[in-house]
C-alpha atoms as a PDB file:
ATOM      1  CA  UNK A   1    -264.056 -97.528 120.247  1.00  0.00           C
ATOM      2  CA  UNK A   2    -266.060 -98.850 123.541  1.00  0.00           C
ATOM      3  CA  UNK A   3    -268.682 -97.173 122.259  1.00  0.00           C
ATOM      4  CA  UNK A   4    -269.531 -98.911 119.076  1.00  0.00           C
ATOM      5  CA  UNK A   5    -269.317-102.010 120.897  1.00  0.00           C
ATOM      6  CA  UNK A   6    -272.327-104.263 121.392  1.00  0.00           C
ATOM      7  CA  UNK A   7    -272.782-106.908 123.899  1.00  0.00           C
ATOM      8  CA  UNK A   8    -273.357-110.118 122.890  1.00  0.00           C
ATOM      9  CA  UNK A   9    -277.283-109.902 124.163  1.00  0.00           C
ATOM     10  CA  UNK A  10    -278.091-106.619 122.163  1.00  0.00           C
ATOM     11  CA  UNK A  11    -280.143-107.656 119.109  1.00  0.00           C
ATOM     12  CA  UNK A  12    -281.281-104.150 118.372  1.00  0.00           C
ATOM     13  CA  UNK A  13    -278.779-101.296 116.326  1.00  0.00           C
ATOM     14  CA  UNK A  14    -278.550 -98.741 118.942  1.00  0.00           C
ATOM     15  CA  UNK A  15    -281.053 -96.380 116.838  1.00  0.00           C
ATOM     16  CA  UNK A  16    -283.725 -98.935 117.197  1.00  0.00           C
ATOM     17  CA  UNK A  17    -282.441 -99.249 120.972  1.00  0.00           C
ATOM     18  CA  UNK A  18    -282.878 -95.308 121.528  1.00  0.00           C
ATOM     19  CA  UNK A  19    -286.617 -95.509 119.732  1.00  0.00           C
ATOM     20  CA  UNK A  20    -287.259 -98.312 122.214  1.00  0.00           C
ATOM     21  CA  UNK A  21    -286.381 -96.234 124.768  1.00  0.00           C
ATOM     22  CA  UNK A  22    -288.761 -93.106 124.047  1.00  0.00           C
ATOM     23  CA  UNK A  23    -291.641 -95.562 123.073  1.00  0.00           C
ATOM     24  CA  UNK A  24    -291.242 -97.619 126.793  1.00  0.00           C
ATOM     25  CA  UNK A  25    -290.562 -93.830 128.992  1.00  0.00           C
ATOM     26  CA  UNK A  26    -294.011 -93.049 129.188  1.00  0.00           C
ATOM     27  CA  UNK A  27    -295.165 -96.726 130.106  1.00  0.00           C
ATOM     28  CA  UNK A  28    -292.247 -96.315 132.649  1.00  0.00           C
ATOM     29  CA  UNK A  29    -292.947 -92.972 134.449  1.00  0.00           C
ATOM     30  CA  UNK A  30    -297.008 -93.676 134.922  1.00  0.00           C
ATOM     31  CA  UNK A  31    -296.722 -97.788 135.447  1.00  0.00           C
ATOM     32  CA  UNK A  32    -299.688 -98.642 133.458  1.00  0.00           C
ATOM     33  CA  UNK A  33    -300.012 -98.766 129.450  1.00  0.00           C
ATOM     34  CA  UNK A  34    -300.166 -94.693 127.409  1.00  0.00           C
ATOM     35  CA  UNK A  35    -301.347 -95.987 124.074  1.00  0.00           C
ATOM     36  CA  UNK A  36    -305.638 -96.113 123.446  1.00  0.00           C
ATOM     37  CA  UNK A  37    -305.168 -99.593 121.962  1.00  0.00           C
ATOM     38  CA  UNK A  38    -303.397-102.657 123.807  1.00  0.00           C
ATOM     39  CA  UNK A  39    -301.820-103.814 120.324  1.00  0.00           C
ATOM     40  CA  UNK A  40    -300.252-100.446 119.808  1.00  0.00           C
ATOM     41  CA  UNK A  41    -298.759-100.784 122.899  1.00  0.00           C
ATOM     42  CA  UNK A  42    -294.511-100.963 123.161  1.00  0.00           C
ATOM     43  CA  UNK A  43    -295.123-103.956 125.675  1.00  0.00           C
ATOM     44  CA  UNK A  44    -299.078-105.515 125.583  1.00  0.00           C
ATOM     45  CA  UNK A  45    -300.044-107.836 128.935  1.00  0.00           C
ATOM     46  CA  UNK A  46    -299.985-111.492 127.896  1.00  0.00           C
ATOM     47  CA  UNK A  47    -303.647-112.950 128.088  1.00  0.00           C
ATOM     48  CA  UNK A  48    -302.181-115.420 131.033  1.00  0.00           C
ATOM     49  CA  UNK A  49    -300.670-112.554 133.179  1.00  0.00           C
ATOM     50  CA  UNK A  50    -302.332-113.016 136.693  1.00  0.00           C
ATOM     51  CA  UNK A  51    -304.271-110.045 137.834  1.00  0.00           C
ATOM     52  CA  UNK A  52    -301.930-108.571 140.320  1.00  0.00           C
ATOM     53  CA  UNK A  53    -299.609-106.610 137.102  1.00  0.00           C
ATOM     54  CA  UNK A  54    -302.859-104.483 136.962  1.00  0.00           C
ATOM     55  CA  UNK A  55    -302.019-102.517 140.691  1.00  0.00           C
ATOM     56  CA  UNK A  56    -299.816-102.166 142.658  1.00  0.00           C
ATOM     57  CA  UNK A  57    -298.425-105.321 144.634  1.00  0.00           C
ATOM     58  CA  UNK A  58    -297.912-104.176 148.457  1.00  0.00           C
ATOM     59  CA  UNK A  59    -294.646-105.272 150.380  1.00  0.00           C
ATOM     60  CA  UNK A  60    -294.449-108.179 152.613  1.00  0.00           C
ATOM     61  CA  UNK A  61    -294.195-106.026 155.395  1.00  0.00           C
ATOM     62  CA  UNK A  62    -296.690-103.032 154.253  1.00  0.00           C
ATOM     63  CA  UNK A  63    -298.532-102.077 157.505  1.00  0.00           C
ATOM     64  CA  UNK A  64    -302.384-103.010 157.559  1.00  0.00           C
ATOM     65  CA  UNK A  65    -304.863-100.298 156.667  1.00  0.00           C
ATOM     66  CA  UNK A  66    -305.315-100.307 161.304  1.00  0.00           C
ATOM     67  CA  UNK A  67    -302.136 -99.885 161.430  1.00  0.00           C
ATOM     68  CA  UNK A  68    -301.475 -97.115 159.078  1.00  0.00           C
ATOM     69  CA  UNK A  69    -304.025 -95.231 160.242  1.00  0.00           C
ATOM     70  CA  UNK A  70    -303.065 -95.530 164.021  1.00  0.00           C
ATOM     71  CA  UNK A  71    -299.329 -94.317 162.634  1.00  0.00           C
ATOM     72  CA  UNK A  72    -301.030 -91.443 161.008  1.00  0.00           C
ATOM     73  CA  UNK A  73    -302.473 -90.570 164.169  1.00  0.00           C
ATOM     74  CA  UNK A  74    -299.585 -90.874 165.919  1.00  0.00           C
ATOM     75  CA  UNK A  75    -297.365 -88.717 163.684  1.00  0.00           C
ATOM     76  CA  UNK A  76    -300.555 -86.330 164.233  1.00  0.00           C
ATOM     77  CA  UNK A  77    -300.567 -86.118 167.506  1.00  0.00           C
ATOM     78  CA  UNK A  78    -296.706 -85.980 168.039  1.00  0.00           C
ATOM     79  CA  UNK A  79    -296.746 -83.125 165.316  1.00  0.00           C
ATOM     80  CA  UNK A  80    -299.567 -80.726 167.277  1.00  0.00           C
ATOM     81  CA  UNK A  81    -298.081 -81.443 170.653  1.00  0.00           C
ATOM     82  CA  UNK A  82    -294.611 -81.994 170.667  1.00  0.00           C
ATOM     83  CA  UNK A  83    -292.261 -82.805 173.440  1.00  0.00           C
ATOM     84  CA  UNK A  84    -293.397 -79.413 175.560  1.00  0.00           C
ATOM     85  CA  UNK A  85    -296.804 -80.885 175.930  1.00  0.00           C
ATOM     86  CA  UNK A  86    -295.989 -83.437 178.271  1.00  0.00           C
ATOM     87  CA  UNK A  87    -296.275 -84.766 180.826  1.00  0.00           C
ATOM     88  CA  UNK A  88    -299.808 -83.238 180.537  1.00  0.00           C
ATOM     89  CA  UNK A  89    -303.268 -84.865 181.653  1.00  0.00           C
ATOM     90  CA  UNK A  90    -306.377 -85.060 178.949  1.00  0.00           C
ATOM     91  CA  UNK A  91    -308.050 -81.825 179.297  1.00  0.00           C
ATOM     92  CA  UNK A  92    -303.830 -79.840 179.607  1.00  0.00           C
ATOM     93  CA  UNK A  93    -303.649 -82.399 175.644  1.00  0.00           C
ATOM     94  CA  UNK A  94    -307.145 -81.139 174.825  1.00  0.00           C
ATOM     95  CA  UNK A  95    -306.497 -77.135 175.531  1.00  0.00           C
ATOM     96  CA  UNK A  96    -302.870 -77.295 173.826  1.00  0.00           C
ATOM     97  CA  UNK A  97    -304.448 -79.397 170.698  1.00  0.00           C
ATOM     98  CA  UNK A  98    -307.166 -76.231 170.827  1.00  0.00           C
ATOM     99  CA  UNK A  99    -304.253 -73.576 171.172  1.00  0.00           C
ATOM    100  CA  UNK A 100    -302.478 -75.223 168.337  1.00  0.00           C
ATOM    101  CA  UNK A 101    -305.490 -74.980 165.926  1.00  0.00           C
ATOM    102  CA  UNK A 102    -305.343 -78.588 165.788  1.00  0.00           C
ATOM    103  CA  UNK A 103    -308.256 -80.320 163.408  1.00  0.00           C
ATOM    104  CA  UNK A 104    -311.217 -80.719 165.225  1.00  0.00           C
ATOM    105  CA  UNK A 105    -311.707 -85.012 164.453  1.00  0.00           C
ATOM    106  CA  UNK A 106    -307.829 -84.827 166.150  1.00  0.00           C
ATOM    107  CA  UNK A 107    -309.152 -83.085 169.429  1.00  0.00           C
ATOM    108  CA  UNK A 108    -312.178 -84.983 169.244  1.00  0.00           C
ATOM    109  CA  UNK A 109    -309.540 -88.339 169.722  1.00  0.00           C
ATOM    110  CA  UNK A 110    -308.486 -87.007 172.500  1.00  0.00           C
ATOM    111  CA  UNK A 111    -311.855 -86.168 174.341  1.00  0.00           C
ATOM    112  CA  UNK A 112    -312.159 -90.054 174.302  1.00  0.00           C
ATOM    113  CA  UNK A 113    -309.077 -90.125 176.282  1.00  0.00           C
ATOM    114  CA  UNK A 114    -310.317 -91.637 179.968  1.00  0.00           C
ATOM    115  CA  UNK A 115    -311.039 -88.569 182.104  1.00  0.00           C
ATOM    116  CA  UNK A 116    -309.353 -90.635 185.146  1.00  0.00           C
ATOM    117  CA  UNK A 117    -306.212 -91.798 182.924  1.00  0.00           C
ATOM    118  CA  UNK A 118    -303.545 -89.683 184.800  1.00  0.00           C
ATOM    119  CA  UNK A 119    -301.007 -88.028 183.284  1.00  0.00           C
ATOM    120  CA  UNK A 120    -299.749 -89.157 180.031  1.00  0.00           C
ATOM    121  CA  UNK A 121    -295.713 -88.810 179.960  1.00  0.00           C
ATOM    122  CA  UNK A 122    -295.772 -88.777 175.801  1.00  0.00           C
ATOM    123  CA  UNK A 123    -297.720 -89.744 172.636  1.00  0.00           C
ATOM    124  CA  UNK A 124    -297.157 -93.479 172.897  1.00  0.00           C
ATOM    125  CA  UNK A 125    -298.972 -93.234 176.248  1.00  0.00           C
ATOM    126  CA  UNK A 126    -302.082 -91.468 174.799  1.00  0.00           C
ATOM    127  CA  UNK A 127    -302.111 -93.864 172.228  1.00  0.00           C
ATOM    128  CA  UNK A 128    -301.933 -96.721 174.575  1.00  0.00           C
ATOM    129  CA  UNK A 129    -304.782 -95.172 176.798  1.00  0.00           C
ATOM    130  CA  UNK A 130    -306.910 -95.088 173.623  1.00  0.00           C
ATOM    131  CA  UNK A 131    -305.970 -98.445 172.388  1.00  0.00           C
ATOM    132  CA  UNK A 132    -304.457 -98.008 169.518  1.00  0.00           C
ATOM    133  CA  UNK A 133    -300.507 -98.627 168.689  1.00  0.00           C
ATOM    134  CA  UNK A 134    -298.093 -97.938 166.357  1.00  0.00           C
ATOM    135  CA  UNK A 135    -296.396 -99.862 163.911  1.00  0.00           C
ATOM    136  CA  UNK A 136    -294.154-101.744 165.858  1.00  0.00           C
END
């Protein structure tokens, strides 16, 4: 019996609720309009709609293209080197980076690494020495 009920907000006869359905899952798995013509569409964009409902709207909090890149690097570094690398001083980072068939633009970071900077205890050090930072 709870299954031929309706709630008081459902307009549609659940066949007309199922079509809806299939003609909305492709608009819901890519994001963006399937159908060649807006009017065809299951759900058209109002003529008012700002411009952001075109792309993507990033979070508050999304990290700065800087600051994703510096994370990437950091997650690249950590990943080639690992804890056994360190402490270690630039040329020991350079030769394991080399050993590890690291890229060559992620050993090439690390040649700009001061040749006087010590040793380097961990990533976030070498990424300090080259002034760049994680996301915090």
């Amino acid at each position: 019996m709870a299954d031929n009920m309706q709630r008081g907000s459902d307009h549609l006869s659940p066949h007309r609720d199922d079509e809806a359905k299939r003609e909305l899952q492709g608009w819901l798995r890519s994001g963006h309009p399937t159908r060649a013509e807006e009017w065809d569409d299951a759900e058209p964009g109002a003529d008012d709609d700002p411009e952001l409902t075109t792309r993507p709207v990033p979070p508050a909090n999304a990290p700065t293209p800087q600051e994703a890149e510096d994370e990437a690097l950091r997650s690249d570094l950590a990943r080639h080197l690992g804890r056994h690398s360190f402490p270690a001083d630039r040329d020991a980072l350079k030769r394991e980076l080399m050993d590890q068939y690291a890229p060559d633009p992620l050993v090439e970071v690390v040649r700009r690494l001061p040749k006087e900077g010590g040793t380097y205890a961990n990533v976030q050090e070498v990424m300090a020495a080259l002034g760049r930072k994680p996301r915090a």
